[in-house]
C-alpha atoms as a PDB file:
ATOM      1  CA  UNK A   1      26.916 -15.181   5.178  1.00  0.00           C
ATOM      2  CA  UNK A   2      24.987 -15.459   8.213  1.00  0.00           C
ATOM      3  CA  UNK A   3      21.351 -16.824   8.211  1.00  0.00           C
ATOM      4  CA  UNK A   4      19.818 -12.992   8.835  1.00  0.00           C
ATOM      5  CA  UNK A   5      20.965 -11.972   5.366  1.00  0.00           C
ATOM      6  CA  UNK A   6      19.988 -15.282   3.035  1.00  0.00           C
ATOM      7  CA  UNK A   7      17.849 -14.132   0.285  1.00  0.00           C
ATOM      8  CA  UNK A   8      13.866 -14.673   0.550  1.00  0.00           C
ATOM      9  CA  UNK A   9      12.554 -17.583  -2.104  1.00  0.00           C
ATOM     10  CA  UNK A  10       9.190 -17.788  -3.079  1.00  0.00           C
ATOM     11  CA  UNK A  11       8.000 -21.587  -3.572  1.00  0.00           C
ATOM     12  CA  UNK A  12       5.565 -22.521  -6.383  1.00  0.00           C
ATOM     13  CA  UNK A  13       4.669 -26.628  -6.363  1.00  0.00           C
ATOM     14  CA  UNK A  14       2.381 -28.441  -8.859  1.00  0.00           C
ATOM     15  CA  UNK A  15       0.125 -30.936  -7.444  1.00  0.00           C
ATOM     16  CA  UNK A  16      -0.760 -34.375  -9.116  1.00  0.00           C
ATOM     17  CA  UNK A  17      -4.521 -33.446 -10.096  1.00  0.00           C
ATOM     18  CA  UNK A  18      -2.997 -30.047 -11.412  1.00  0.00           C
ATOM     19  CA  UNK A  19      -1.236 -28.602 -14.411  1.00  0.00           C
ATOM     20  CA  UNK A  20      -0.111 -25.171 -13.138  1.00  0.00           C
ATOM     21  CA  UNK A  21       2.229 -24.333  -9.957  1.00  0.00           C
ATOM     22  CA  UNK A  22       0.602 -22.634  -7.302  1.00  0.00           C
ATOM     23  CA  UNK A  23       2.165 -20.039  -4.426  1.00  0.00           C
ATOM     24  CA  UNK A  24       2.529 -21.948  -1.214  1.00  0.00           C
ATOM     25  CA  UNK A  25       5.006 -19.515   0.638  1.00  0.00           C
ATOM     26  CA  UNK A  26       8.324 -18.382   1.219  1.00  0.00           C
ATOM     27  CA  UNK A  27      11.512 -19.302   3.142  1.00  0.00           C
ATOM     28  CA  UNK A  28      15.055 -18.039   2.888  1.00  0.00           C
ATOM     29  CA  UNK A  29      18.148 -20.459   1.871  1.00  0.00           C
ATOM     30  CA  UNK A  30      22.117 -19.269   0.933  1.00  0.00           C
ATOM     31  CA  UNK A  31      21.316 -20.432  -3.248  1.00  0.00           C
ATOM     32  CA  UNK A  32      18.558 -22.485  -5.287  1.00  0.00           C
ATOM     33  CA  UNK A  33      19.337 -25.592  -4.680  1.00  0.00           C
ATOM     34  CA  UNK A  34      18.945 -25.185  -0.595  1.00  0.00           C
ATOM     35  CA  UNK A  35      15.857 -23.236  -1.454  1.00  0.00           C
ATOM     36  CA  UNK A  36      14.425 -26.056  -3.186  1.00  0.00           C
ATOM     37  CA  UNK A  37      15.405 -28.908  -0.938  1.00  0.00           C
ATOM     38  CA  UNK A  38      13.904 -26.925   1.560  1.00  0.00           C
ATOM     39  CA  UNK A  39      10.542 -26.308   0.037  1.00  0.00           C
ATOM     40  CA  UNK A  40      10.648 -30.369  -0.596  1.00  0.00           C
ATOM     41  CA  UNK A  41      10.857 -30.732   3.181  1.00  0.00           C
ATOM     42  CA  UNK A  42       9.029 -28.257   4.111  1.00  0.00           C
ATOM     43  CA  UNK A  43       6.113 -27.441   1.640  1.00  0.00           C
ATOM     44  CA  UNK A  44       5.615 -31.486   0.282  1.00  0.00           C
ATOM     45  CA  UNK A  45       5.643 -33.567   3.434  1.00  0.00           C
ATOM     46  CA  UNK A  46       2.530 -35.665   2.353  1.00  0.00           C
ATOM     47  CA  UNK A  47       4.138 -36.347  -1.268  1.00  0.00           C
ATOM     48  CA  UNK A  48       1.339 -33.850  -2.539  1.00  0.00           C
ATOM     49  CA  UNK A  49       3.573 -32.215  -5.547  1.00  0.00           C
ATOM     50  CA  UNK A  50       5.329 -33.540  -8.470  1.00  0.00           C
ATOM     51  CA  UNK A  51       7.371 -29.899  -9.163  1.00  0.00           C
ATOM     52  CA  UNK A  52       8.985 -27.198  -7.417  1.00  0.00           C
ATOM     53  CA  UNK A  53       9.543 -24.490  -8.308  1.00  0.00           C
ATOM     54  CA  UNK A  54      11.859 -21.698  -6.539  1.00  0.00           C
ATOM     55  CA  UNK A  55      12.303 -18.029  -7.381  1.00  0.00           C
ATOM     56  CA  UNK A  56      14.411 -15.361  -5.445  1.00  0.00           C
ATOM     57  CA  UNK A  57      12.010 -12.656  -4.468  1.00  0.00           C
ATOM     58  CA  UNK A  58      14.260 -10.165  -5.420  1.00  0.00           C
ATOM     59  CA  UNK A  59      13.636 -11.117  -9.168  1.00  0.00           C
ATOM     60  CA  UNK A  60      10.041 -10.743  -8.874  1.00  0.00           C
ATOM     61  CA  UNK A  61       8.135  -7.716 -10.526  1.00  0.00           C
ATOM     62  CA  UNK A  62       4.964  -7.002  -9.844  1.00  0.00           C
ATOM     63  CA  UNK A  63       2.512  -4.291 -10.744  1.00  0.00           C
ATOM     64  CA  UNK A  64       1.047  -2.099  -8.633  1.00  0.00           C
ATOM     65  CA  UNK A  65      -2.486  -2.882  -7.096  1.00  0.00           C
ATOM     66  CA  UNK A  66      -3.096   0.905  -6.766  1.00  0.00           C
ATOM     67  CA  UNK A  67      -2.786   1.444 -10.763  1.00  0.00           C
ATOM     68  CA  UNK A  68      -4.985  -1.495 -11.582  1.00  0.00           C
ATOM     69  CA  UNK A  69      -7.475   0.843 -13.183  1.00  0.00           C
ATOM     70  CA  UNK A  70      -5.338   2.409 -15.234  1.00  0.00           C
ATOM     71  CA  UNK A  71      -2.661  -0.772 -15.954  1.00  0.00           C
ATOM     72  CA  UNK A  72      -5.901  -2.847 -17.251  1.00  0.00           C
ATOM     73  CA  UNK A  73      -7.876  -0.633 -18.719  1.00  0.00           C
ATOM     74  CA  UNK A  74      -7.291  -1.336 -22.262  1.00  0.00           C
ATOM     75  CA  UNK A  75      -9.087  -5.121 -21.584  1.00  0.00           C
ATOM     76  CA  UNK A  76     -12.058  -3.239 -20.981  1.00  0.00           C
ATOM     77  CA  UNK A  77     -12.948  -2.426 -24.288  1.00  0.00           C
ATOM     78  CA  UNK A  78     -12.745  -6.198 -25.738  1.00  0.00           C
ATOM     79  CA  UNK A  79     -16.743  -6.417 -24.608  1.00  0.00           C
ATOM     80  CA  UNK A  80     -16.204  -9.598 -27.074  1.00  0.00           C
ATOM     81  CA  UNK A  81     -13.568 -11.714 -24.497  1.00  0.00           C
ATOM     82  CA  UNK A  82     -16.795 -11.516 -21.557  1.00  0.00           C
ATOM     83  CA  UNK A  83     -19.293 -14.458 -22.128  1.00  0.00           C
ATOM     84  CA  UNK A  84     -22.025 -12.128 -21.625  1.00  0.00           C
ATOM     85  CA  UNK A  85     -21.050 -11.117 -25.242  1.00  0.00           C
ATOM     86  CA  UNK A  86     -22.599 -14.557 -26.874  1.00  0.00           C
ATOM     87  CA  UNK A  87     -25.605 -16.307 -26.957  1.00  0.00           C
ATOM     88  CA  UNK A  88     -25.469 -20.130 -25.963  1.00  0.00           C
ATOM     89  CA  UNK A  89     -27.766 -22.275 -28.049  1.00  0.00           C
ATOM     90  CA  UNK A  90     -29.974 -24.262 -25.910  1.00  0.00           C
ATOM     91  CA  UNK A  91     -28.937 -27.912 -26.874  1.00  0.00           C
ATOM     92  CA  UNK A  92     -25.185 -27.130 -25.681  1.00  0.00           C
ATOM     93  CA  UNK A  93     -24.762 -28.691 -22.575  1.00  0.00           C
ATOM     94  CA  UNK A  94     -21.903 -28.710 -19.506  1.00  0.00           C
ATOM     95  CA  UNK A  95     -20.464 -24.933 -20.433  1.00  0.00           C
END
């Protein structure tokens, strides 16, 4: 397999003051354990995460930005999941 045709991976790492893995980029590698050596050197080089994760792009789904109306349209009817919705007493503090 020559370097041209490895498969793209796209390279989520959790950071010490986090608890969710965030999208820092891509690179290609021949399987998932180059990808994620890779992303180690590459994506962590100030000891900044404490997990990788890897994911072949070719797995991803995705919707489609141009159907967003349409795709979340039934959230818009849950007026009760917006904090406009509620009244905050006045001795409630740091919301």
């Amino acid at each position: 397999m020559s370097k041209k045709n490895w498969p793209l991976w796209e390279v989520f790492i959790r950071s010490k003051q986090g608890l969710n893995h965030k999208h820092v980029g891509s690179l290609h590698a021949t399987d998932a354990e180059m990808a994620i050596e890779n992303a180690r050197d590459v994506y962590t080089r100030r000891q900044e995460g404490v997990s990788i994760w890897v994911v072949e792009a070719a797995h991803i789904t995705a919707s489609n930005p141009s159907d967003s109306d349409a795709f979340f349209d039934p959230a818009k009817d849950k007026v009760y999941r917006h904090p406009t919705f509620y009244e905050v007493p006045d001795g409630v503090k740091h919301i």
